[in-house]
Protein backbone atom coordinates (compact mmCIF):
# COMPACT_ATOMS: atom_id res chain seq x y z
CA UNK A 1 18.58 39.58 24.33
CA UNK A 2 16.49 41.89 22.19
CA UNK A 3 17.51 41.88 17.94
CA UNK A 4 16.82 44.92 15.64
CA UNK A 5 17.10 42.15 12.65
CA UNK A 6 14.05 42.40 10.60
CA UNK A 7 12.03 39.42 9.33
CA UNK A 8 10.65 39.04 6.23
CA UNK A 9 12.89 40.25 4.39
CA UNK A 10 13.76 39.53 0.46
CA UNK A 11 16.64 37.80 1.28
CA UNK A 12 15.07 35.72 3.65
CA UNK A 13 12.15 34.93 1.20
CA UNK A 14 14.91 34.25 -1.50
CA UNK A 15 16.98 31.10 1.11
CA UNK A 16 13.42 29.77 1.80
CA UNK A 17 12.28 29.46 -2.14
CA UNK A 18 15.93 28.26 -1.73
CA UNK A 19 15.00 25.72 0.77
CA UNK A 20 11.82 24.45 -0.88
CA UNK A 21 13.69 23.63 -4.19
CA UNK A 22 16.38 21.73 -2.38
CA UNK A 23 12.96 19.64 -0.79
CA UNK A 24 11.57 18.87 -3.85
CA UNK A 25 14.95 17.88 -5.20
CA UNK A 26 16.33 15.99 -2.69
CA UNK A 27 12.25 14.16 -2.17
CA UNK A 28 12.66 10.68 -1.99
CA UNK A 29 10.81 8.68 -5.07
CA UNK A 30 7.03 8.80 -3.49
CA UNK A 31 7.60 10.50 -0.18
CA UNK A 32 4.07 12.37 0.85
CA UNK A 33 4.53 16.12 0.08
CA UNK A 34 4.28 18.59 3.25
CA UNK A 35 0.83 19.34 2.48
CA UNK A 36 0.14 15.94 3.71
CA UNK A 37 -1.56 14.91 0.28
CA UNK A 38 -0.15 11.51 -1.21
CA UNK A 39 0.76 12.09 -5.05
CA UNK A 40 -0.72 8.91 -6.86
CA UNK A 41 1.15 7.89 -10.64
CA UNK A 42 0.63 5.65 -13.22
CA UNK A 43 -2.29 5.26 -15.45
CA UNK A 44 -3.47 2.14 -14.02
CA UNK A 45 -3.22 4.22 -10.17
CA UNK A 46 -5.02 6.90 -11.00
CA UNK A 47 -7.62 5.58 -13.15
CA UNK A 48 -8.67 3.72 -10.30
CA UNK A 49 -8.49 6.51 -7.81
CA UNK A 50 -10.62 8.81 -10.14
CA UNK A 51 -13.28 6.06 -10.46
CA UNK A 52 -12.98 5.52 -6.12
CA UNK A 53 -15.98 7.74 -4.70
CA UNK A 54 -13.97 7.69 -1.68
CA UNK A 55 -10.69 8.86 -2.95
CA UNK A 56 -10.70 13.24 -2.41
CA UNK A 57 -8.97 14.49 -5.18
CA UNK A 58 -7.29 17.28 -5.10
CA UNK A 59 -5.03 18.11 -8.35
CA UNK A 60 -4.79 16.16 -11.92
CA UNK A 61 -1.30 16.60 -14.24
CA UNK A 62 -1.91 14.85 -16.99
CA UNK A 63 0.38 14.46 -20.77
CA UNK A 64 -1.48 14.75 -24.18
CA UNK A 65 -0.61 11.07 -24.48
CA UNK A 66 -1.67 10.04 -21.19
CA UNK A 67 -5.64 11.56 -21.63
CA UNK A 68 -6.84 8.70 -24.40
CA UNK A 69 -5.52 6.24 -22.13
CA UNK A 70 -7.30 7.51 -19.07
CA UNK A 71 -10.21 8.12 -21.11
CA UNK A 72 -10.17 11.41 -20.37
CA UNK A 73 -10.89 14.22 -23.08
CA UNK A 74 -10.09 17.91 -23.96
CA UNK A 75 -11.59 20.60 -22.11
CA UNK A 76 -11.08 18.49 -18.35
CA UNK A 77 -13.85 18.90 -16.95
CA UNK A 78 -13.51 17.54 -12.92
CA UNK A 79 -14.50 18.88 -9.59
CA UNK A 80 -10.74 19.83 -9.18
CA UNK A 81 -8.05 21.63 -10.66
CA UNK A 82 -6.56 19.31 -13.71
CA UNK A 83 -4.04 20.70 -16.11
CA UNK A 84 -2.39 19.39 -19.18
CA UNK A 85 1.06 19.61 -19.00
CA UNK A 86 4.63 18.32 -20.20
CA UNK A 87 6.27 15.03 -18.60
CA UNK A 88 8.77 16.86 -17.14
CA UNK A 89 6.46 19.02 -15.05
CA UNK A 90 5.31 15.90 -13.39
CA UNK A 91 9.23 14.24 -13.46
CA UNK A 92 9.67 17.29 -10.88
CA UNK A 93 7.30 16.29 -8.59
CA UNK A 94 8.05 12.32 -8.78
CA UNK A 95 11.68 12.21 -9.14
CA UNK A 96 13.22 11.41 -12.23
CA UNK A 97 13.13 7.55 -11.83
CA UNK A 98 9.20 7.52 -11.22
CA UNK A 99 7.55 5.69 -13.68
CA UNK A 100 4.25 7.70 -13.90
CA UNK A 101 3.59 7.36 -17.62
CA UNK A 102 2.17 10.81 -18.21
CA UNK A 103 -0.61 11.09 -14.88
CA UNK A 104 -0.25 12.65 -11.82
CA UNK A 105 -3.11 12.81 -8.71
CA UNK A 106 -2.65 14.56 -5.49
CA UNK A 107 -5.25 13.34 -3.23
CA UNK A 108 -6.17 13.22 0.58
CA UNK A 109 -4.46 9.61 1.72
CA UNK A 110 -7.57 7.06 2.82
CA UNK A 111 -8.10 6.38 6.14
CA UNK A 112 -7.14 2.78 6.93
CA UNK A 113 -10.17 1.20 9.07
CA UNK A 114 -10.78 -0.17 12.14
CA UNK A 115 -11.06 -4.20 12.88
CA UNK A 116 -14.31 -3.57 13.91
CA UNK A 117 -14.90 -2.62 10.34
CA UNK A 118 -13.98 -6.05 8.92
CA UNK A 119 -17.18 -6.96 6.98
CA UNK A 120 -17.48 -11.15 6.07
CA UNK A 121 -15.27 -11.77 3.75
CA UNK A 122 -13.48 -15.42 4.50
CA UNK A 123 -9.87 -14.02 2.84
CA UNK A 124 -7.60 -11.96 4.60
CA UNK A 125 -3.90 -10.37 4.65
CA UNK A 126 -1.76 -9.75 7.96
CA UNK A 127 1.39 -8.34 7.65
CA UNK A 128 3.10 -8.40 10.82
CA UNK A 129 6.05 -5.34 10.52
CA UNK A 130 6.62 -5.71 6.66
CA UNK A 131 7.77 -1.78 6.37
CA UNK A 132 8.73 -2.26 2.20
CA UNK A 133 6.59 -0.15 0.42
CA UNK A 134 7.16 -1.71 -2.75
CA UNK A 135 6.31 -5.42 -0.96
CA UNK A 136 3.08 -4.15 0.55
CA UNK A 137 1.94 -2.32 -2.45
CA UNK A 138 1.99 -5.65 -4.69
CA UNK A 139 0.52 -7.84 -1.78
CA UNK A 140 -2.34 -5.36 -2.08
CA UNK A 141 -2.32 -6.22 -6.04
CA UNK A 142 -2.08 -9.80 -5.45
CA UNK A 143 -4.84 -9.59 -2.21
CA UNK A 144 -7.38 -8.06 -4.99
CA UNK A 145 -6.95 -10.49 -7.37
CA UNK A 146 -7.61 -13.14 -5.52
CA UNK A 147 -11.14 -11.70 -4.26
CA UNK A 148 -8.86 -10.59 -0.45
CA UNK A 149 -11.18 -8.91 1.66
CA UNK A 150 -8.96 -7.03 3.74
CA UNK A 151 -5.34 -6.03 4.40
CA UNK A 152 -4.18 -5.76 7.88
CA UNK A 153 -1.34 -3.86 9.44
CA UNK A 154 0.26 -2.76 12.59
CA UNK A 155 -0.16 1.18 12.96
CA UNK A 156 3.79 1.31 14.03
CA UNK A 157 6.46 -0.47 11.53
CA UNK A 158 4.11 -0.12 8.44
CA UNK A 159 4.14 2.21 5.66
CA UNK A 160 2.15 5.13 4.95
CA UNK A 161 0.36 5.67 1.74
CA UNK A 162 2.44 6.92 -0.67
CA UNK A 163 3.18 7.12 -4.81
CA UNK A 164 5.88 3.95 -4.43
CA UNK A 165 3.07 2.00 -2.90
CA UNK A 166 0.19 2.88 -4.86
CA UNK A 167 2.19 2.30 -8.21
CA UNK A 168 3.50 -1.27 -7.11
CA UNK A 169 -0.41 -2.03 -6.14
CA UNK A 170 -1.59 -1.08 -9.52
CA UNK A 171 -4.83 0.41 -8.65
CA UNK A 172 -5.55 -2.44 -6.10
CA UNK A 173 -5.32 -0.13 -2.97
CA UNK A 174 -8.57 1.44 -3.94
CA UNK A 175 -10.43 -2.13 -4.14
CA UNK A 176 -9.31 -3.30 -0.38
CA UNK A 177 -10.17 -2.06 3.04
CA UNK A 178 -7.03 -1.46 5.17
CA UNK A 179 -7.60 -2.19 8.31
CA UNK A 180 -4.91 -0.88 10.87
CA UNK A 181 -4.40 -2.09 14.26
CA UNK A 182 -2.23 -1.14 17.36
CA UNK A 183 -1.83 -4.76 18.70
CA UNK A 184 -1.28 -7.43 15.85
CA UNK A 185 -1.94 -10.21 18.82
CA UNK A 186 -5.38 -8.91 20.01
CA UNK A 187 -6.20 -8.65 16.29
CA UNK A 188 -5.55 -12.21 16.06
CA UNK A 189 -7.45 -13.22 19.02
CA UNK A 190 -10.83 -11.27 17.80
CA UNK A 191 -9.99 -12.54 14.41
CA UNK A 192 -10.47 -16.58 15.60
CA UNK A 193 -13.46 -15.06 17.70
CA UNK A 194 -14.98 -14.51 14.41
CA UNK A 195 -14.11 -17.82 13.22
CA UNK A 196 -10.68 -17.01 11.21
CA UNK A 197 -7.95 -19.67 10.88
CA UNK A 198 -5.33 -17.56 11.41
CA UNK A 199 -2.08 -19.24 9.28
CA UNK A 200 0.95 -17.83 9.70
CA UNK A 201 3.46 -18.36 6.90
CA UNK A 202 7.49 -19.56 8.01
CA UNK A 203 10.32 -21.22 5.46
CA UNK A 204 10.40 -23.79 8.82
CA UNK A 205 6.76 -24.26 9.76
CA UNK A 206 5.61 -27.78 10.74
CA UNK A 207 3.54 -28.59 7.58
CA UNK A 208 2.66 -28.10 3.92
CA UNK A 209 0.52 -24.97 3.80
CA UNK A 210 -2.08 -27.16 1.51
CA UNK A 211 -2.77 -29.32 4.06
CA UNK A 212 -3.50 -27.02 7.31
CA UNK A 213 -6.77 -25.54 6.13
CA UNK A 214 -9.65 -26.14 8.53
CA UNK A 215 -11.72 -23.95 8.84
CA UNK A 216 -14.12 -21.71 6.47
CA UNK A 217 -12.59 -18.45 7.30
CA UNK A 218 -8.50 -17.66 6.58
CA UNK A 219 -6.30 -15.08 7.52
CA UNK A 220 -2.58 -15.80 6.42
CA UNK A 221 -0.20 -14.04 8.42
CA UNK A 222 3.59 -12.77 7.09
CA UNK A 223 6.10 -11.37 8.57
CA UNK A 224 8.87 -9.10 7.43
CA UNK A 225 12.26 -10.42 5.08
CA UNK A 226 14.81 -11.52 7.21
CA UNK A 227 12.78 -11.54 10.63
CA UNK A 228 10.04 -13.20 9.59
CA UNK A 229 7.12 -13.44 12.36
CA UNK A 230 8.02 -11.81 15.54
CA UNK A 231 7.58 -14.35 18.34
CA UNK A 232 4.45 -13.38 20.02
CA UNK A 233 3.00 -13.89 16.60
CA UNK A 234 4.31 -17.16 16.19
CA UNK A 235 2.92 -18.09 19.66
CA UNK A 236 -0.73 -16.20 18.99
CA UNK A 237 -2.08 -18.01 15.36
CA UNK A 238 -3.84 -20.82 14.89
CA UNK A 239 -1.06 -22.51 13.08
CA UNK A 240 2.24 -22.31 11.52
CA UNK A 241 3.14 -23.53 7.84
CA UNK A 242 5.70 -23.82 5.49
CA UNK A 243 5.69 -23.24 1.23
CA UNK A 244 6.51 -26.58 -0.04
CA UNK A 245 9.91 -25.50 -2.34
CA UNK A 246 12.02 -28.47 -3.45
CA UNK A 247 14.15 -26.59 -5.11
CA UNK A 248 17.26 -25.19 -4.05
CA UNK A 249 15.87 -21.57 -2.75
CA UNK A 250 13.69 -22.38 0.27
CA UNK A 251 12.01 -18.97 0.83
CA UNK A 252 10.27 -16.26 -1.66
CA UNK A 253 9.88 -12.45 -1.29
CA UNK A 254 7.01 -11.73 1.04
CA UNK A 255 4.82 -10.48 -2.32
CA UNK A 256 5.31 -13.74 -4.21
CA UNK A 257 4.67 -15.99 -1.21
CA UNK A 258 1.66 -13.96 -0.22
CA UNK A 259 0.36 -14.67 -3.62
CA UNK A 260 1.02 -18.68 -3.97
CA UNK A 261 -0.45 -18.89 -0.17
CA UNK A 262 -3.56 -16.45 -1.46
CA UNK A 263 -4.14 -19.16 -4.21
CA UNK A 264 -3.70 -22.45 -2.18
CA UNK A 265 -6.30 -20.60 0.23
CA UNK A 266 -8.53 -20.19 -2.52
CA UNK A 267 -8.34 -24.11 -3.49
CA UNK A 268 -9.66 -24.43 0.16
CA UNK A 269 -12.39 -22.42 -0.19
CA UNK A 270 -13.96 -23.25 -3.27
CA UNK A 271 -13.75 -19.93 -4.82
C-alpha cells in the first residue's frame, strides 16, 4: 500500500523533540545516555577520571563552586568541550536525586579486560551475578583500598558502567582493572592454575574465613543477596567459608562483607 504522507515534517520534528524530553525525564538516576557515553558525577568521580590517561573524555559541566574543588581554574582549558554552568543544567541530565555536587563528565565507558590480562597481583574480587549497581560500585571502593588487583565479573547478570556505579565507587573504578568473563567456572579453574585460592564467601560455609587461608594468592568469591553463590560455583572454588557474626544478624550486604573478607585476606598476606 503506497502513502502520499510526507516525512519530515514540523509536526513530526515537534513529537520527536517531544519524545526526547520525555527520555531525559523519565531517565533512570545513572542510566547510559543513547549516545552510548556513561555520564560520570561527583567531585571525587570525576577528579579521578580526568587524572585516568585512559578515561576518553568527552564533555565537562562544571558549577562555579565545584572548579576550586576540582582544582580546576577559569578559562577551562581541556582537550574537550567544558562549560561552566548552573546546577540545574546538570540536575537535568542526572535526575533530580543525583548527588553530583556541581561536576558532570561524559566519557567513552572503559573496556573491562580479559582474564588473560590479570597481571600478579595476589588480591582479587569475583562477583558471581551481583547485578546492584550501587553494591558493585562500593566493592570497587573497598577492592582499591585494600591494594585489590582486580574485579571480576560475569559478562551476563552484571552491570554496565554507569553514573550510580561510578559515584558509589568514589573514583575507585579508575584504579582497578575489570576483568569480564563469559564462564565464572573456567575463570576459576585458570585462576587456581595460576596459583589463586579461590574462597568463596556463604553465611553457612564450613569454617571461619580467618582460618582457610593457604595459599599466597586469594581470590574471594560472592555471590548475589538472597541467592548467594550459584551452585556450580559452590562446587568449582577451592573452599567455602563463613563471616564469623555472633551477633544476632548472621549475614552483611555483599559491599560490607566484601570489605571485612578484603581485610582478613590482607592479615594473611602480610600486606
Amino acid at each position: 500500500m503506497s502513502s502520499d504522507r510526507k516525512t519530515g515534517t514540523p509536526k513530526d520534528s515537534h513529537y520527536a523533540r517531544l519524545r526526547r524530553a520525555h527520555r531525559e525525564s523519565t531517565r533512570e538516576e545513572g542510566e547510559r545516555p543513547d549516545d552510548g557515553l556513561v555520564r560520570l558525577y561527583g567531585l571525587h568521580t570525576v577528579r579521578a577520571a580526568l587524572d585516568n590517561p585512559a578515561r576518553k573524555a568527552r564533555r565537562l559541566l562544571v558549577t562555579r563552586n565545584a572548579l576550586a574543588r576540582l582544582d580546576l581554574s577559569e578559562p577551562l582549558s581541556l582537550p574537550f568541550p567544558a562549560e561552566i554552568v548552573e546546577p540545574r543544567e546538570i540536575d537535568r541530565l542526572t535526575g533530580p536525586d543525583a548527588v553530583h555536587q556541581g561536576a558532570l563528565l561524559e566519557a567513552e565507558p572503559l573496556r573491562p579486560k580479559p582474564l588473560s590480562a590479570l597481571g600478579h597481583t595476589n588480591l582479587i574480587l569475583v562477583l558471581d551475578q551481583v547485578t546492584d549497581p550501587h553494591n558493585v560500585g562500593a566493592i570497587m571502593r573497598s577492592a582499591v583500598a585494600f591494594g585489590a588487583g582486580a574485579l571480576i565479573t560475569t559478562a551476563r547478570h552484571s552491570p554496565t558502567e554507569t553514573g550510580v556505579l561510578a559515584k558509589s565507587a568514589s573514583g575507585a573504578l579508575e584504579h582497578i582493572d575489570h576483568i569480564e568473563v563469559r564462564n565464572l567456572a573456567d575463570a576459576l579453574g585458570e585462576l587456581h592454575a595460576a596459583g589463586f585460592q579461590t574462597i568463596g564467601l556463604d553465611s553457612e560455609g564450613p569454617a571461619e574465613i580467618e582460618k582457610c587461608f593457604s595459599e599466597p594468592r586469594i581470590a574471594l568469591v560472592l555471590g548475589a543477596e538472597g541467592k548467594g553463590l550459584r551452585q556450580k560455583t559452590r562446587e568449582t572454588v577451592s573452599t567455602l567459608a563463613r563471616l564469623d557474626m555472633p551477633g544476632a544478624i548472621r549475614s552483611l550486604n555483599v559491599s560490607n562483607a566484601a570489605a571485612v573478607a578484603m581485610y582478613a585476606a590482607r592479615k594473611h598476606l602480610g600486606a
